[in-house]
N, C-alpha and C. Protein backbone atom coordinates (compact mmCIF):
# COMPACT_ATOMS: atom_id res chain seq x y z
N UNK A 1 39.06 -9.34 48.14
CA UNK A 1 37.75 -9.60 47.60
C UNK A 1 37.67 -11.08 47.21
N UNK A 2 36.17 -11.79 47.66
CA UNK A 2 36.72 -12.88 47.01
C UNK A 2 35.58 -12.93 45.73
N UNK A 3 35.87 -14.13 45.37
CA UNK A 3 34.91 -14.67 43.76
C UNK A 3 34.59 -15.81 44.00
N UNK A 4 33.53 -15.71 44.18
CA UNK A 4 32.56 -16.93 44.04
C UNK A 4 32.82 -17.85 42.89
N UNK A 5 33.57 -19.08 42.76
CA UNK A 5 33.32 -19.63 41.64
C UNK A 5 32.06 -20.95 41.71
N UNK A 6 32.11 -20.97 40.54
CA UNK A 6 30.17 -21.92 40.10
C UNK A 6 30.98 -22.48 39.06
N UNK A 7 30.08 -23.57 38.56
CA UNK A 7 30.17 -24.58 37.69
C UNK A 7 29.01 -25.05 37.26
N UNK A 8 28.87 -24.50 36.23
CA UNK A 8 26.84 -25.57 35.50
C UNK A 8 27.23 -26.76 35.54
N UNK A 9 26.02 -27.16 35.87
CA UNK A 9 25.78 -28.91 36.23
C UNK A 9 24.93 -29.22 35.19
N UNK A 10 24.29 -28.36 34.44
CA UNK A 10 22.91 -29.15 33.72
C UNK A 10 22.42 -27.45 32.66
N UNK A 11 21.80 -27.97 31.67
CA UNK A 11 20.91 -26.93 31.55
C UNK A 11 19.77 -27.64 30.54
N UNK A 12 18.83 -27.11 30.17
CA UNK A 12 17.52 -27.21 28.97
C UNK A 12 17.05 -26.13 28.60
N UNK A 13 17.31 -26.23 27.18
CA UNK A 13 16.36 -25.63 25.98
C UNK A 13 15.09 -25.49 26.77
N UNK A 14 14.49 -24.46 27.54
CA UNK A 14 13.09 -23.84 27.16
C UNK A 14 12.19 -22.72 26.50
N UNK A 15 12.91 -22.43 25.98
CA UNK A 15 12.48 -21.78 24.73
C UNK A 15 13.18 -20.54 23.53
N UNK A 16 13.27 -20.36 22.73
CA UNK A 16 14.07 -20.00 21.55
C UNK A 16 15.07 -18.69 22.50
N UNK A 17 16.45 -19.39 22.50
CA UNK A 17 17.29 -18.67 22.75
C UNK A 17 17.55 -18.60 24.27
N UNK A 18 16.41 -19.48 24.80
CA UNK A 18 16.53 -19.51 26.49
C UNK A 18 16.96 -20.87 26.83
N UNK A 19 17.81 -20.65 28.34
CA UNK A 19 18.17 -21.80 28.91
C UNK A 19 18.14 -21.79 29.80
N UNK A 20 17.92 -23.08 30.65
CA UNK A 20 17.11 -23.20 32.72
C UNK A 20 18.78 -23.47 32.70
N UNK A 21 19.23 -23.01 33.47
CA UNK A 21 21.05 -23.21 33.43
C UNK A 21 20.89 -23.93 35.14
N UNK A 22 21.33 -25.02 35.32
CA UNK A 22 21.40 -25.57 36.91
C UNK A 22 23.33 -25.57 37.23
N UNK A 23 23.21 -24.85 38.76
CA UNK A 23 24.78 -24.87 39.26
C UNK A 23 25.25 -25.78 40.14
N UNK A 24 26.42 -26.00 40.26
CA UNK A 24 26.44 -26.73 41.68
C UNK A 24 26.41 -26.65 42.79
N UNK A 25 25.98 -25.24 42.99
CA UNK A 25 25.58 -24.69 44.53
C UNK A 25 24.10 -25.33 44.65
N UNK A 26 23.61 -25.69 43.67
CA UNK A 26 22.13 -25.96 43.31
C UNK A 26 21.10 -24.94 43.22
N UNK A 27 21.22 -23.90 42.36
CA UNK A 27 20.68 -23.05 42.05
C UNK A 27 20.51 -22.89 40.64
N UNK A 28 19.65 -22.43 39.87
CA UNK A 28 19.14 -22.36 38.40
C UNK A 28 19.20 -20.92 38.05
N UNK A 29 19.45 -20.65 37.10
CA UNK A 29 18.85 -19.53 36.27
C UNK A 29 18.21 -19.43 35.32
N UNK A 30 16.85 -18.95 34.91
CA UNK A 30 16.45 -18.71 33.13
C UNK A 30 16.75 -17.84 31.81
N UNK A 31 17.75 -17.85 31.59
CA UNK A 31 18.26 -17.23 30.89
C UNK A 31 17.79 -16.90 29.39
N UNK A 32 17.59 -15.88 28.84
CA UNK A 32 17.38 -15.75 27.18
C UNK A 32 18.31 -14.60 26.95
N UNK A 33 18.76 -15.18 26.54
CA UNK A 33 20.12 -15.08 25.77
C UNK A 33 20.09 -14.27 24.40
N UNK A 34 19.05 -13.94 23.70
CA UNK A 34 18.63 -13.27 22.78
C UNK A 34 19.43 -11.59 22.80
N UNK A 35 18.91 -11.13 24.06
CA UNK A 35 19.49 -9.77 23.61
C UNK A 35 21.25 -9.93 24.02
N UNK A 36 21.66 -10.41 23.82
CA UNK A 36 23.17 -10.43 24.00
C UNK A 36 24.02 -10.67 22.70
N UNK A 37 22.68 -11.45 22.08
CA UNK A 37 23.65 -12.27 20.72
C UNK A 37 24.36 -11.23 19.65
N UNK A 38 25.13 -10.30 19.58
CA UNK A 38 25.45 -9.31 18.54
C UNK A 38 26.81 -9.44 19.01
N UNK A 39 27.83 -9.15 17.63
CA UNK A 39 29.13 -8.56 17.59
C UNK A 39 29.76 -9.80 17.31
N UNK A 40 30.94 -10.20 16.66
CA UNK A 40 31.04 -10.90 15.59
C UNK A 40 31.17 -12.22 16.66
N UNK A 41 31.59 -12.65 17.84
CA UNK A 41 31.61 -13.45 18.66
C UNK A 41 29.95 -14.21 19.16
N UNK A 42 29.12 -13.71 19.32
CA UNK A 42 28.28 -14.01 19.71
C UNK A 42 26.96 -14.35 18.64
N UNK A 43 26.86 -12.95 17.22
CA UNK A 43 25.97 -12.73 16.97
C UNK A 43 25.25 -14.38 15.30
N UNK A 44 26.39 -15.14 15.61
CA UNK A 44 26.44 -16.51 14.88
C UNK A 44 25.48 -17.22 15.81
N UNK A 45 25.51 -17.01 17.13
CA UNK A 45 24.17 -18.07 17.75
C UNK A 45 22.94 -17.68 17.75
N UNK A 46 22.48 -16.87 16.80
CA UNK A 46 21.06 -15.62 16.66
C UNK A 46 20.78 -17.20 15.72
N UNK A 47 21.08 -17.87 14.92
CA UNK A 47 20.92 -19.37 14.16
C UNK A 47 20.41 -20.49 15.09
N UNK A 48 19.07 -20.51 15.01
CA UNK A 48 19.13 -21.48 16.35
C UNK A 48 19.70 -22.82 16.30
N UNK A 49 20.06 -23.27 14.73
CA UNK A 49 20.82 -24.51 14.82
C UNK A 49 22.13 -24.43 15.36
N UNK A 50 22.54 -22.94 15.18
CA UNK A 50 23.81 -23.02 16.09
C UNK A 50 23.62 -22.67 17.56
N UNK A 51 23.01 -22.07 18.01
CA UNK A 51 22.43 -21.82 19.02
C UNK A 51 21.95 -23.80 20.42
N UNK A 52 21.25 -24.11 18.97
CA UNK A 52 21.31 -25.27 19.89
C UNK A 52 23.16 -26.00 19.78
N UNK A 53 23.63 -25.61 19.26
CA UNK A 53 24.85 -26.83 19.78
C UNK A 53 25.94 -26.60 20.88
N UNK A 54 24.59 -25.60 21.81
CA UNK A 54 25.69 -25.53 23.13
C UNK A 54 26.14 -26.64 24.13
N UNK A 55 26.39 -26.71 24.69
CA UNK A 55 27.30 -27.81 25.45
C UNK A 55 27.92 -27.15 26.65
N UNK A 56 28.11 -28.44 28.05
CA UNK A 56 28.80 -27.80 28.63
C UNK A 56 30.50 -28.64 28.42
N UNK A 57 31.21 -27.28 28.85
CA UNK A 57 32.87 -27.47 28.69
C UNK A 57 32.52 -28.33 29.97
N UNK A 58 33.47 -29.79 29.68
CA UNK A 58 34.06 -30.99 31.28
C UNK A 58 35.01 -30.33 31.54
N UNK A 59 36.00 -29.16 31.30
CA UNK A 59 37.08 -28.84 31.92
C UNK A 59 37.09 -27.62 32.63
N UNK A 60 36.17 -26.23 32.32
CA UNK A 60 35.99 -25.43 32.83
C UNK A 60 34.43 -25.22 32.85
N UNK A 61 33.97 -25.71 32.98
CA UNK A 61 32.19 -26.32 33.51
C UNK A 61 31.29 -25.11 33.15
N UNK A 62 31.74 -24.21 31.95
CA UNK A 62 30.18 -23.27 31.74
C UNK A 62 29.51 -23.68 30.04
N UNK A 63 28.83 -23.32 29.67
CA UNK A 63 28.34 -23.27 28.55
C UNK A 63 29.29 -22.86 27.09
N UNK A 64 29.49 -23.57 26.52
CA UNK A 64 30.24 -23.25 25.66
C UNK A 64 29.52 -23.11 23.94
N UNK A 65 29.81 -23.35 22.63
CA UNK A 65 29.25 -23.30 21.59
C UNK A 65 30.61 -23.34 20.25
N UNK A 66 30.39 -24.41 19.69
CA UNK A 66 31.07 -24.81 18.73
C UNK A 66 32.49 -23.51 18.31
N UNK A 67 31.76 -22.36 17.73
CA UNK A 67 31.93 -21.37 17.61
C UNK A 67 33.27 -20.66 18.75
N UNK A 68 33.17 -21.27 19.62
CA UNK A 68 34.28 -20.25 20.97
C UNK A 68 33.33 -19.65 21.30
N UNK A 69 32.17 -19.37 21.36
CA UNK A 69 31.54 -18.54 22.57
C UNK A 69 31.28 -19.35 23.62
N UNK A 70 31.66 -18.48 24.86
CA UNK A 70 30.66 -18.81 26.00
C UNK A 70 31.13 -17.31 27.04
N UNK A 71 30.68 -17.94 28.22
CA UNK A 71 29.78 -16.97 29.24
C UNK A 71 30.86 -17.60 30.43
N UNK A 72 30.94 -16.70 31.53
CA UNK A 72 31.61 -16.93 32.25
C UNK A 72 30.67 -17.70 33.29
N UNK A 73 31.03 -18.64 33.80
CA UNK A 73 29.62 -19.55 34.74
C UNK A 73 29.70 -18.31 35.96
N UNK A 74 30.23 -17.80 36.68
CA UNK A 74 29.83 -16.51 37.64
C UNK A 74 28.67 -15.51 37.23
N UNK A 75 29.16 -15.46 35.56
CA UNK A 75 28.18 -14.12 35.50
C UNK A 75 26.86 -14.79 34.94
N UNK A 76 26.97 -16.01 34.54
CA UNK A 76 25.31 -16.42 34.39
C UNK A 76 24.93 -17.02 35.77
N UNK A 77 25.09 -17.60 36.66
CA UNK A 77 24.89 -17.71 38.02
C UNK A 77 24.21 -16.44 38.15
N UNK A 78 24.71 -15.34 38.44
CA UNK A 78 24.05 -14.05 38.59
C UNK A 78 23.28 -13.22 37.56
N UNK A 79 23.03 -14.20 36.38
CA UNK A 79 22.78 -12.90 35.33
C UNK A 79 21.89 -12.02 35.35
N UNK A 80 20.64 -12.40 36.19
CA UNK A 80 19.95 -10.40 36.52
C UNK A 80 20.72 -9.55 36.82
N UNK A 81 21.58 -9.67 37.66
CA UNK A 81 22.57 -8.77 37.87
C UNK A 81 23.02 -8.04 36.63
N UNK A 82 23.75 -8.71 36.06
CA UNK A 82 24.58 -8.34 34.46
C UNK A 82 23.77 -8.70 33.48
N UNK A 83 22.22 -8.74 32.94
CA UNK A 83 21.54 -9.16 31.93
C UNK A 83 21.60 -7.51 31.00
N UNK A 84 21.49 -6.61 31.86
CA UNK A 84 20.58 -5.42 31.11
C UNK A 84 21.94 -4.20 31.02
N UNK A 85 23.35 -4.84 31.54
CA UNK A 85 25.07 -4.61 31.30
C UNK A 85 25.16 -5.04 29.81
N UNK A 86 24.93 -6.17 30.18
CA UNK A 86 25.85 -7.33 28.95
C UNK A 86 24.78 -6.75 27.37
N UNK A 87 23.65 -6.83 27.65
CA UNK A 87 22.70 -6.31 26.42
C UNK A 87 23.22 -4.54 25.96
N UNK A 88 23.13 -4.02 26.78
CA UNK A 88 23.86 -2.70 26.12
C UNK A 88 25.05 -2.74 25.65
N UNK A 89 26.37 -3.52 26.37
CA UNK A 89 27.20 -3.80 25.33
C UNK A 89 27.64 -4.57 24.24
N UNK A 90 26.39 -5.42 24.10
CA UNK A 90 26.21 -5.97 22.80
C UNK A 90 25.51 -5.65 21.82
N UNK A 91 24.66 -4.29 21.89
CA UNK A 91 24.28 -3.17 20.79
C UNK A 91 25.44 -2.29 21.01
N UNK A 92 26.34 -1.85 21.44
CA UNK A 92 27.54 -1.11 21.12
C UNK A 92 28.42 -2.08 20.51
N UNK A 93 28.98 -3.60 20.51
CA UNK A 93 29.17 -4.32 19.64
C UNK A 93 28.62 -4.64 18.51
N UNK A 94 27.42 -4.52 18.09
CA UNK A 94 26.65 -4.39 16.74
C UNK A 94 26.52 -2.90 15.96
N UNK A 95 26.91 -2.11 16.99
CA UNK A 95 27.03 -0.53 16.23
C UNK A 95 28.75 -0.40 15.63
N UNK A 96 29.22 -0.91 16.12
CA UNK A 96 30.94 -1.15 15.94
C UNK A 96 30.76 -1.65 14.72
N UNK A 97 30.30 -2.84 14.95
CA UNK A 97 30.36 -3.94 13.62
C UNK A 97 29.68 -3.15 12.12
N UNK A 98 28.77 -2.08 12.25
CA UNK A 98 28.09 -1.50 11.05
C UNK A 98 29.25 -0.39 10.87
């Protein structure tokens, strides 16, 4: 099997909790990121001041956040695919956490 690997090239803030994520295949995604944010890893960027201090990693090229979160650049490349995956297991990570 193989794996596609990607690398973000770029992204922008367009709107609370969303990001235009650009790859180097040259392809974009719009991402809102909102329903994912729960469980003790993630649910610190629901703060949009923390939220904004994402960044991309120069060494392994996806989105990263002060904090240690990030996203694997494959699965945001694809994230319709895994948007409505990753959100159900991040309300079973917030049901854990209560």
């Amino acid at each position: 099997m193989i794996h596609a690997i990607y690398r973000v090239r770029s992204f922008n803030h367009v709107g609370p909790y969303t990001l235009r994520v650009g790859f180097d295949d040259g392809t974009e995604q719009v991402i809102n990121f909102e329903p994912v944010l729960f469980g003790r890893l993630f649910r610190p960027l629901r703060d949009p001041t923390v939220f904004n201090q994402v960044r991309i990693d120069p060494e392994v090229h996806t989105l990263v956040w002060p904090s240690g979160a990030d996203f694997d650049p494959a699965t945001l490349h694809d994230w319709p695919m895994h948007a409505e995956a990753l959100a159900a297991r991040a309300r079973q990570w917030e049901a854990a956490a209560t």
